[in-house]
Protein backbone atom coordinates (compact mmCIF):
# COMPACT_ATOMS: atom_id res chain seq x y z
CA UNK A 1 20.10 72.69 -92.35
CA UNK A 2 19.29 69.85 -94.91
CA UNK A 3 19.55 66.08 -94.05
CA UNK A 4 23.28 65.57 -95.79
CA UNK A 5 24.48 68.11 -92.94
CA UNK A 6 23.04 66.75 -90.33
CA UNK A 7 24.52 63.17 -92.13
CA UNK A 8 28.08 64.31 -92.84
CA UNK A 9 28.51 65.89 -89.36
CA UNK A 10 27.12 62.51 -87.55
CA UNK A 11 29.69 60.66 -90.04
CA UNK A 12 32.43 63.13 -89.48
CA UNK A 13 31.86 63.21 -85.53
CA UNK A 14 31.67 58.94 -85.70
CA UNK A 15 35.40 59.17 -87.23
CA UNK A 16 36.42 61.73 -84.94
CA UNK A 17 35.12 59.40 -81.98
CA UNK A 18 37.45 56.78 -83.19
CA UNK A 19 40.43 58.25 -82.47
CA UNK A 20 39.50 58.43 -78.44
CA UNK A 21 38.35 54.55 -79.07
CA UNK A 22 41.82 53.77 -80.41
CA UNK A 23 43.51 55.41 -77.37
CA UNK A 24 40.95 53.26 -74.97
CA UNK A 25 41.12 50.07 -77.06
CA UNK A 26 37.84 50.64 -77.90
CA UNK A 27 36.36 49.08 -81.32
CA UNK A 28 36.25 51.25 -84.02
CA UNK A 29 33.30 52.25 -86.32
CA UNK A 30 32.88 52.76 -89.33
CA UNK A 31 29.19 54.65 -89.94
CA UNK A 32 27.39 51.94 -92.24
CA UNK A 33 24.76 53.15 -94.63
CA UNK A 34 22.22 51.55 -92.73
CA UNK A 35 22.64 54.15 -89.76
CA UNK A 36 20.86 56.77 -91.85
CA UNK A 37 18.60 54.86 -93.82
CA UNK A 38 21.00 55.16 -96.80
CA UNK A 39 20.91 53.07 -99.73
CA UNK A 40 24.02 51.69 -101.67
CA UNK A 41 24.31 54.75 -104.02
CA UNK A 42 23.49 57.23 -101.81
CA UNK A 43 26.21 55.92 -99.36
CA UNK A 44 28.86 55.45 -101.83
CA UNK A 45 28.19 58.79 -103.33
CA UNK A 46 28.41 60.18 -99.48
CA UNK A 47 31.75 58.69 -98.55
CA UNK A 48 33.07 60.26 -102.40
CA UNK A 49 32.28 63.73 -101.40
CA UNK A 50 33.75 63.51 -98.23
CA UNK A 51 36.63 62.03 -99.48
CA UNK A 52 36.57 64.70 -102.65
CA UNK A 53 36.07 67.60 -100.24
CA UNK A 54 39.11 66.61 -97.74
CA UNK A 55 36.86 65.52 -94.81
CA UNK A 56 38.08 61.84 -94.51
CA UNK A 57 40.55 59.16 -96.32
CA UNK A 58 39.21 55.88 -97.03
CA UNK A 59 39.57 52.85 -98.14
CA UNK A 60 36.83 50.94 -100.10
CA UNK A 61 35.69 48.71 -102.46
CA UNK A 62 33.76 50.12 -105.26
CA UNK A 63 30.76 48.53 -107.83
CA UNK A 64 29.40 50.32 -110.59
CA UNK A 65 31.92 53.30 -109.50
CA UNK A 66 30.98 53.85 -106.13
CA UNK A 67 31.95 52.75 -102.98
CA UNK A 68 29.86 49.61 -101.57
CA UNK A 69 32.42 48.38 -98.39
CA UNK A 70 34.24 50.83 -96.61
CA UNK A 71 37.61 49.02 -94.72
CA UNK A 72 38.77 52.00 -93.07
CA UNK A 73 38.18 55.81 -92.91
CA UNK A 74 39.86 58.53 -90.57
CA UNK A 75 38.94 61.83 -90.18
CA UNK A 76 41.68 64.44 -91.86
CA UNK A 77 42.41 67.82 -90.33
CA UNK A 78 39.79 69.35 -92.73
CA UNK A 79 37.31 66.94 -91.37
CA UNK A 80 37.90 68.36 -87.59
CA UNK A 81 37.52 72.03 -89.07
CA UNK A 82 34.31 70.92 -90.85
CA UNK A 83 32.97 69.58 -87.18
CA UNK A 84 34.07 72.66 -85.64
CA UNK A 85 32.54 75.23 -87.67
CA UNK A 86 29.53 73.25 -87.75
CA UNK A 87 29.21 72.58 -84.34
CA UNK A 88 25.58 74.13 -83.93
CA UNK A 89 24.81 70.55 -86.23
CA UNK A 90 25.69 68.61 -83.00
């Protein structure tokens, strides 16, 4: 298991989260980069391959061509398969 599993499940399981938290009234969260020691590249790059492979939508703004503020991301249906295939990760 290599460190960007272990980061997209956390990620993936964080959005999933969000959905109970909007049914509670809870605030919702948005994994920052600096929850896994991430810097700006490597946190862009991390929310485009999870939006390239299905796992999330998002909205952002980008510099230099990756993402730098993330506004909102959900979890898609591909995203829930992800966690549940990988739940050993958890």
């Amino acid at each position: 298991m290599t460190k960007l599993d272990k980061i997209k499940y956390s990620f993936l399981k964080e959005l999933e989260e969000n959905e109970n938290r909007m049914v509670e009234g809870r605030e919702i969260v948005i994994p920052k980069k600096e929850d896994y020691n991430l810097d700006d590249e490597a946190y862009g790059n991390l929310i485009l391959y999870l939006e390239n492979e299905g796992y999330i939508t998002a909205q952002y703004a980008r510099a230099n061509g990756i993402p730098f503020i993330v506004m909102s991301a959900n979890i898609t249906e591909s995203g829930k398969e992800y966690l549940k295939s990988n739940s050993a990760l958890g």
